[in-house]
Protein backbone atom coordinates (compact mmCIF):
# COMPACT_ATOMS: atom_id res chain seq x y z
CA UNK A 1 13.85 24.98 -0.32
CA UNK A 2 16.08 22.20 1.79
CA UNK A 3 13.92 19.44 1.60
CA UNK A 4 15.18 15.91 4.45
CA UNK A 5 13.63 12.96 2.37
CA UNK A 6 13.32 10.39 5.48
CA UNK A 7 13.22 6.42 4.94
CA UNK A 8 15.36 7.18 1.95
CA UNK A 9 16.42 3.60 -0.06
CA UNK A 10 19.00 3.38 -2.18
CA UNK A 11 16.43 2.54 -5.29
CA UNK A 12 14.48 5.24 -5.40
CA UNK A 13 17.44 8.09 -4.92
CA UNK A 14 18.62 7.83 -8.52
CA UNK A 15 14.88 8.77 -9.47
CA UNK A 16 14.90 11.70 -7.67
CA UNK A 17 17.88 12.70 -8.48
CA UNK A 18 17.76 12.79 -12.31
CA UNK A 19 14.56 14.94 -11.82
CA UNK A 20 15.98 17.15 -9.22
CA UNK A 21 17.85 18.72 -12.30
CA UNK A 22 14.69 20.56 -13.04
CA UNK A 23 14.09 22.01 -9.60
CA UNK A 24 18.00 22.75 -8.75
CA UNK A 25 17.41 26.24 -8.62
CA UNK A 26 14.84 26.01 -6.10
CA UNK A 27 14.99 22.97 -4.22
CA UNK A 28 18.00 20.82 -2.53
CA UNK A 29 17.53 17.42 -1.34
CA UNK A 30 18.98 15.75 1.43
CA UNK A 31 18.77 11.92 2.13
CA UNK A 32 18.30 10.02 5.78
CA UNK A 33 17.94 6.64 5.71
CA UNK A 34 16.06 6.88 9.64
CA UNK A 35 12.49 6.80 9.49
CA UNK A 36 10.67 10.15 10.90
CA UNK A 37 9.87 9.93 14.19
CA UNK A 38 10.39 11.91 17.60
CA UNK A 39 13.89 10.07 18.39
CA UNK A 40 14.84 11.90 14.92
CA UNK A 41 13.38 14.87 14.50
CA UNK A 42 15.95 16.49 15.29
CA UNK A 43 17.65 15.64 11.86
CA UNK A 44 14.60 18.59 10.70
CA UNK A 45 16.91 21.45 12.16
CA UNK A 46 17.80 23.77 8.79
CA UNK A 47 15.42 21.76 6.84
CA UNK A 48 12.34 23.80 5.49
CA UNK A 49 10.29 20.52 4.40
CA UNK A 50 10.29 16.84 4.64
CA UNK A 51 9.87 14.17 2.67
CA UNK A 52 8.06 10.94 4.40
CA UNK A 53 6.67 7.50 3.34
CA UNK A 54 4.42 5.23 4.75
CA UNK A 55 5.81 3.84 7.52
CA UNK A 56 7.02 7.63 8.71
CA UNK A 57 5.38 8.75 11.91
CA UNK A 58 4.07 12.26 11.79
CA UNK A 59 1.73 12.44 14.21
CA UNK A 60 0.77 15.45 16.87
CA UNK A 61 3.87 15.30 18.58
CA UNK A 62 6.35 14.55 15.94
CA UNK A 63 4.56 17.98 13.66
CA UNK A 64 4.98 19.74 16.95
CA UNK A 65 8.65 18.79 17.21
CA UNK A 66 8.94 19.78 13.47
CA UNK A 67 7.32 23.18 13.75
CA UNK A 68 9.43 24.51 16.50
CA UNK A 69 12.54 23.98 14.05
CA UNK A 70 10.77 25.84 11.19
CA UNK A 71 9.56 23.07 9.24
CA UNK A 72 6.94 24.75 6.61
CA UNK A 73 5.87 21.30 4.83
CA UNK A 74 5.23 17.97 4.61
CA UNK A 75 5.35 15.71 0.73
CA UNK A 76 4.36 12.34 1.24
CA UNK A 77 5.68 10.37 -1.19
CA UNK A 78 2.65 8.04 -1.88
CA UNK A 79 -0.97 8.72 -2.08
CA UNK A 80 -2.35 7.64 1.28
CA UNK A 81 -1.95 10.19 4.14
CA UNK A 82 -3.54 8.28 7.43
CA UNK A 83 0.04 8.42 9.06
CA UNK A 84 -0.63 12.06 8.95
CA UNK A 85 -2.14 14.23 11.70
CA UNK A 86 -3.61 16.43 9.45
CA UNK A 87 -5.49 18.85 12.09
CA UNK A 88 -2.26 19.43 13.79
CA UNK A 89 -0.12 20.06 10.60
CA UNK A 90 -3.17 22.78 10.14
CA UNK A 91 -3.00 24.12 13.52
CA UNK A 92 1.19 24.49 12.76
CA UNK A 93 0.24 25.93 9.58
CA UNK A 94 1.97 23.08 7.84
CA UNK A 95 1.26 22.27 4.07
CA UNK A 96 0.47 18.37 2.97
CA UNK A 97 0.82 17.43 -0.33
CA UNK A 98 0.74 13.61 -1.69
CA UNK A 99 1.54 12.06 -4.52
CA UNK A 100 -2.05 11.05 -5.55
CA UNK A 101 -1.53 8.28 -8.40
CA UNK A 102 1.71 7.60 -9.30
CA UNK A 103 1.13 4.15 -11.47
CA UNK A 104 -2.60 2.68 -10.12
CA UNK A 105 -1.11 -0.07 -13.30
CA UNK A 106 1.26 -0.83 -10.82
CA UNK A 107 -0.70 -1.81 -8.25
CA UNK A 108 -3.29 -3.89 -10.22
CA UNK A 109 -0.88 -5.45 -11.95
CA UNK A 110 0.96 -6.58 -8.20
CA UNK A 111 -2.96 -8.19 -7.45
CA UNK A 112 -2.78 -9.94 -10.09
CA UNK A 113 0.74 -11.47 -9.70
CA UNK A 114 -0.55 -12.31 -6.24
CA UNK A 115 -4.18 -14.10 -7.08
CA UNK A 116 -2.24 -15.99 -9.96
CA UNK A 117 1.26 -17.30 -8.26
CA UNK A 118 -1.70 -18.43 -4.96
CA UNK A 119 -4.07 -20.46 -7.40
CA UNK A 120 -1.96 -21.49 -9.76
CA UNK A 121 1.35 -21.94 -6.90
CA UNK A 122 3.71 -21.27 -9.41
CA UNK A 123 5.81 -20.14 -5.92
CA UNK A 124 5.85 -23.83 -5.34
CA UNK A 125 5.86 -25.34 -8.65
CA UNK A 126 9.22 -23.40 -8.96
CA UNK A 127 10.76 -24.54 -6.33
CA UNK A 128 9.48 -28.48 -7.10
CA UNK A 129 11.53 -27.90 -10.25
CA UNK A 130 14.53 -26.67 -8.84
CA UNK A 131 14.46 -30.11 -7.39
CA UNK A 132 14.16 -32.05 -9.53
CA UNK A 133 10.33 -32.85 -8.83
CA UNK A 134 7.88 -32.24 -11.32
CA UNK A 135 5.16 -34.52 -9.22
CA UNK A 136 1.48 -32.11 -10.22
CA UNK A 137 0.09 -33.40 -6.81
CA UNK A 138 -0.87 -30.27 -4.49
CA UNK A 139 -0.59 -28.05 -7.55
CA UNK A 140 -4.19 -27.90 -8.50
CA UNK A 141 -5.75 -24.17 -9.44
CA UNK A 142 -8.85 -22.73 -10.57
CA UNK A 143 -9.82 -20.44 -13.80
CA UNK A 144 -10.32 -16.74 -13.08
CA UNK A 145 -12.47 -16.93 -16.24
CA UNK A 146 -16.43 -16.38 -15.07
CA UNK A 147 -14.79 -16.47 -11.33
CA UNK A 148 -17.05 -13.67 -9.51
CA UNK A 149 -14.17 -11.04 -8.27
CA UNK A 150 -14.97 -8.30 -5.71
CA UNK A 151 -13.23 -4.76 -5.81
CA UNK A 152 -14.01 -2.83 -2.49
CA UNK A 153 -12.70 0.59 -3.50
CA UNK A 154 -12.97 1.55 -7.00
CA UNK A 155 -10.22 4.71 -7.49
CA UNK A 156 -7.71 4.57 -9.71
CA UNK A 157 -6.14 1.23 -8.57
CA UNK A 158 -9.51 -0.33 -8.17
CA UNK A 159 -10.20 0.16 -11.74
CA UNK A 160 -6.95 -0.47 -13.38
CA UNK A 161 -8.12 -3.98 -11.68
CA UNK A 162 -11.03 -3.79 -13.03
CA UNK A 163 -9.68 -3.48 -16.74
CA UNK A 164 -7.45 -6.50 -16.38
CA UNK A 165 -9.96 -8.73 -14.29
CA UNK A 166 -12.69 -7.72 -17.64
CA UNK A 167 -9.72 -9.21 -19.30
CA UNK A 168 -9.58 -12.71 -17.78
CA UNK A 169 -13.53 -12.74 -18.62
CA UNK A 170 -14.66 -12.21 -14.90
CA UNK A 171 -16.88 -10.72 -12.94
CA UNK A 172 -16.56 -8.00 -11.52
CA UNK A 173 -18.65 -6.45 -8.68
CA UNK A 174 -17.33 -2.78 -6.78
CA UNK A 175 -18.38 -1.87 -3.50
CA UNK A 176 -17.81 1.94 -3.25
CA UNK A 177 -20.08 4.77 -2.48
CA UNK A 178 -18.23 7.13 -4.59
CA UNK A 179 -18.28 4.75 -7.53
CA UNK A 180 -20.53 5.51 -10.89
CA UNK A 181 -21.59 3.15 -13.62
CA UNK A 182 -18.41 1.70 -15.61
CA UNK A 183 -17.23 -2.21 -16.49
CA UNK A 184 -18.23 -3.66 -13.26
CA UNK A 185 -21.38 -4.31 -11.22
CA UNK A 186 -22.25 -2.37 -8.06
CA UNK A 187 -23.56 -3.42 -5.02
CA UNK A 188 -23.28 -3.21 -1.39
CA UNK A 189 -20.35 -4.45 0.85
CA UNK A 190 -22.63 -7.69 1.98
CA UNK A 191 -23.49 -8.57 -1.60
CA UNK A 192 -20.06 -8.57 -2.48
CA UNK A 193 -18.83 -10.64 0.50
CA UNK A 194 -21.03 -13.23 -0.11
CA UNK A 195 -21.17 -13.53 -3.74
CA UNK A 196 -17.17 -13.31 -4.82
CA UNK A 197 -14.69 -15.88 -5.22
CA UNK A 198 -12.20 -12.89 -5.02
CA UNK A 199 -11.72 -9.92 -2.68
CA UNK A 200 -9.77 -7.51 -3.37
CA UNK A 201 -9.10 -4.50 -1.19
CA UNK A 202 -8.25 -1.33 -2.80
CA UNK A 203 -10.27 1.58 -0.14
CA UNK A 204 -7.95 4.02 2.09
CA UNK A 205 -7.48 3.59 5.86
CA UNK A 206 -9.59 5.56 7.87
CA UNK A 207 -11.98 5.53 11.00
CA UNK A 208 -14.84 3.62 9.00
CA UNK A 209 -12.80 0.77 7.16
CA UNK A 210 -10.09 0.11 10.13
CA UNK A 211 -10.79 -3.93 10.41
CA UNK A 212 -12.89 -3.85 7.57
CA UNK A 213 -12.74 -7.35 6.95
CA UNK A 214 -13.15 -9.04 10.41
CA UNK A 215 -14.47 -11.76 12.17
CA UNK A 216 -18.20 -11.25 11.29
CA UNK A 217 -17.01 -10.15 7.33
CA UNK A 218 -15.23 -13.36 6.97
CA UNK A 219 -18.74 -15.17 8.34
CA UNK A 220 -20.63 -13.90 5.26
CA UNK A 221 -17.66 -15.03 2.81
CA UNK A 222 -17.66 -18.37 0.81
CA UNK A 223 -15.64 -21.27 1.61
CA UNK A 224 -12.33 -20.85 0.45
CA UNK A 225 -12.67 -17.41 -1.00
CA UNK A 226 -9.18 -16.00 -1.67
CA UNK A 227 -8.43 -12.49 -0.23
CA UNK A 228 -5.97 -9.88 -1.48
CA UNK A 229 -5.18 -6.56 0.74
CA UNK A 230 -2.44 -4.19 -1.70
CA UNK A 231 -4.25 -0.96 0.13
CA UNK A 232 -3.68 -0.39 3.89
CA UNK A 233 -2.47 -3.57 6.67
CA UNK A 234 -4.97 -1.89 9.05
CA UNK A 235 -8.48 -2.91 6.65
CA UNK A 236 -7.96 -6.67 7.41
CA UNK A 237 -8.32 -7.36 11.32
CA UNK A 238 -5.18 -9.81 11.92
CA UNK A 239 -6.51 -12.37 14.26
CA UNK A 240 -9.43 -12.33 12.56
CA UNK A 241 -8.16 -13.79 9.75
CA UNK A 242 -5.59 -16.30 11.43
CA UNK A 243 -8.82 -18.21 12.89
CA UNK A 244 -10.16 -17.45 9.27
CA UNK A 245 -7.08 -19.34 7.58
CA UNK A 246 -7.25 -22.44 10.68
CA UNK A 247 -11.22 -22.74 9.75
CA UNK A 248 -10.21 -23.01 5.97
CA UNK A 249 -12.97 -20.19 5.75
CA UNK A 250 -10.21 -18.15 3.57
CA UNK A 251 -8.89 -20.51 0.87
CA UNK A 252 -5.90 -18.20 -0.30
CA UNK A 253 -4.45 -14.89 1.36
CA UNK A 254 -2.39 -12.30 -0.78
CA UNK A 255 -0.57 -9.42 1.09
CA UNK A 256 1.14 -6.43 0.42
CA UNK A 257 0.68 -4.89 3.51
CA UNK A 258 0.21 -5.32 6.96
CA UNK A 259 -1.39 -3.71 10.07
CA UNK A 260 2.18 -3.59 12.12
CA UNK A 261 4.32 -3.18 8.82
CA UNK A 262 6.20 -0.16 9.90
CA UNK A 263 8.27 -2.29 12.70
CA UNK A 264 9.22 -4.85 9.72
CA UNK A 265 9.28 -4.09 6.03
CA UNK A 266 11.81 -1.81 4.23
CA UNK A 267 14.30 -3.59 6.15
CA UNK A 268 16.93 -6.81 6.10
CA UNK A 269 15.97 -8.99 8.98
CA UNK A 270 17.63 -12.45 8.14
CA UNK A 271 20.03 -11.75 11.25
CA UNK A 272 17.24 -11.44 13.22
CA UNK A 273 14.56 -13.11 15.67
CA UNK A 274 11.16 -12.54 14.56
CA UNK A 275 9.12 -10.97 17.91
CA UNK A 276 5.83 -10.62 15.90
CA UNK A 277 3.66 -13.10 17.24
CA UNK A 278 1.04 -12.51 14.68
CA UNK A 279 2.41 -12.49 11.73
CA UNK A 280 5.04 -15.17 12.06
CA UNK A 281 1.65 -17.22 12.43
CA UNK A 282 0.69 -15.77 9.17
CA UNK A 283 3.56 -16.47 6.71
CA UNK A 284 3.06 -20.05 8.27
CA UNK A 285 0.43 -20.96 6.69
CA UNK A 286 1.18 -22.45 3.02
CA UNK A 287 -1.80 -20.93 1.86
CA UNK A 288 -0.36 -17.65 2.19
CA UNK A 289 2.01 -15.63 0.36
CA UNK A 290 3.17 -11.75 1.85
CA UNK A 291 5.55 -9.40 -0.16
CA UNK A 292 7.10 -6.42 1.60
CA UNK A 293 4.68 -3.71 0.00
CA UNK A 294 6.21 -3.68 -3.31
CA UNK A 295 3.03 -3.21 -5.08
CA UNK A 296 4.16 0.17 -6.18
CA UNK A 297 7.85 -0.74 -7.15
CA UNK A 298 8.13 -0.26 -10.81
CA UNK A 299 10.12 2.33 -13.06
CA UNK A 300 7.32 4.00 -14.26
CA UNK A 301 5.98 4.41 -10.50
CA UNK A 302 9.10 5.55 -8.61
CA UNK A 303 9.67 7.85 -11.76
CA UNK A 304 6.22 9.72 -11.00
CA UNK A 305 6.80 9.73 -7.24
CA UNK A 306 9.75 11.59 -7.30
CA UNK A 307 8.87 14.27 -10.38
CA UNK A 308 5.35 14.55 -8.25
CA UNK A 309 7.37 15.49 -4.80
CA UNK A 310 9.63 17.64 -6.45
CA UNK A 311 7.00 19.41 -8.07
CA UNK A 312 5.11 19.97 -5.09
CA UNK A 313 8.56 21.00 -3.25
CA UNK A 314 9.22 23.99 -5.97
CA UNK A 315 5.26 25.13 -5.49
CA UNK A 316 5.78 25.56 -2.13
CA UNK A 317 9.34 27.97 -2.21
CA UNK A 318 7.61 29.79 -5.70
CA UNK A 319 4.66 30.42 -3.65
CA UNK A 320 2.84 29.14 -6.24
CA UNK A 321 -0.73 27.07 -5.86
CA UNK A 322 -0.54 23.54 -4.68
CA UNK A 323 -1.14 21.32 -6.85
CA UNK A 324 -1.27 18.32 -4.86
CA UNK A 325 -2.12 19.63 -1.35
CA UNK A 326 -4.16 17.49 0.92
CA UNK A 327 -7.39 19.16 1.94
């Protein structure tokens, strides 16, 4: 199999390389550093699969474009697939496979970093430092200890969070339909909302949680609640939680990802002029505090990411069952 791995960075090609060794009789990689879309699928031509990550579009047209040059398959290189037209990779009789959990640790682990370096502004205190200022003024945090934290989504991530957060001695409560009994407490989404100190968001992107948290979620929150999205930029509704921020509804705002990501992270833009509106208002607020959807960026992660695609890339030229495939 000649698989194009699109969006390629220079960090995670060493990882796929030292377990390509087990595959070489079957599969041959390729590297573009382009993103997929339909000004470059026409890099596909010999290919028989492609490799894509979040920010990739392969939607109706671009799987179109794909099948008429003989591509057979599509490995997404992280777990979520909502960048994925799914009914017409089915229609071109196009496999899907994922990399379901490569390191939910991680991910938890990146919340944490976040809720931690916002209350306790070690960001800040850093810098102060640096300076030669070691004034405590503006510094002032809060214990997580008996803090009430909320987990919407409880999957693998959700409950590596879970784990640490029973940890710091807090509580927990999980929204998620899906979710049984374990270390937390379950209740619905409004309970939650209205009850935690902490939200964080850790449910895939789909029709019924696009905007999730918007204007009228952010109503039932408390004062100064401090929100954390690691998951999918589309759950939190952008304006939404600008006016949040200027009303000092949301105390503290963590992200990892964001709704119009795909035009901006990945990528050096010091050179550049920012010309999104939105989130340049974001990062402006000194409450806040974005990183460039690194959540998943340890050794351990990238490691399982690219044995999990390879895997999936010598199923598919064996013939063999797929073991990851996206129903």
């Amino acid at each position: 199999m000649k698989l194009a791995l699109f969006s390629a960075q220079k960090y995670e090609q060493p990882f796929f390389e030292r377990n390509l060794t087990e595959y070489a009789e079957s599969v041959s990689l390729s590297y573009f550093e382009q993103s997929l879309n339909r000004n470059t699928t026409p890099l596909c031509q010999g290919f028989d699969a492609v490799c894509v990550f979040v920010n990739d579009t392969v939607d109706k047209h671009v799987i179109a474009d794909m099948a008429a040059v003989g591509i057979k398959a599509i490995l997404l290189r992280c777990a979520g697939f909502n960048n994925v037209d799914l009914d017409a990779a089915k229609e071109h009789n196009i496999k899907v496979c994922r990399v379901p959990a490569y390191s939910p640790e991680a991910v938890a682990e990146h919340c944490i970093a976040l809720m931690l370096t916002l209350n306790r502004k070690t960001h800040k205190a850093f810098n102060r430092v640096r300076e030669g200022n070691f004034d405590l003024n503006g510094l002032l945090g809060f214990n997580l200890f008996k803090k009430t934290i909320g987990i919407i989504g409880c999957g693998k991530i959700g409950l590596a969070l879970v784990n640490i957060l029973n940890g710091f001695g807090a509580k927990v409560l999980v929204c998620d339909p899906m979710a049984g009994e374990g270390p937390y407490t379950l209740c619905d989404l409004d309970t939650l909302l209205t009850q935690s100190d902490v939200i964080s968001l850790h449910c895939p992107l789909n029709e019924h949680t696009h905007h999730l948290i918007d204007a009228s979620a952010f109503e039932k929150m408390k004062d100064g609640v401090m929100l954390i999205n690691t998951s999918r930029g589309a759950l939190l509704d952008s304006q939404a939680c600008i006016q949040a921020l200027k009303s000092k509804k949301l105390g503290h705002l963590g992200l990892d990802v964001y709704e119009q990501e795909s035009e901006l992270f990945f990528k050096d833009h010091r050179e550049e002029i920012m010309q999104d509106d939105i989130f340049s208002r974001l990062i402006s607020f000194p409450n806040v505090l974005v990183t460039g959807h690194q959540g998943f960026f340890t050794q351990e992660a990238l490691s399982e990411i690219a044995c999990t695609t390879l895997q999936s890339a010598n199923e598919i030229s064996q013939g063999l069952a797929l073991t990851n495939e996206v129903i």
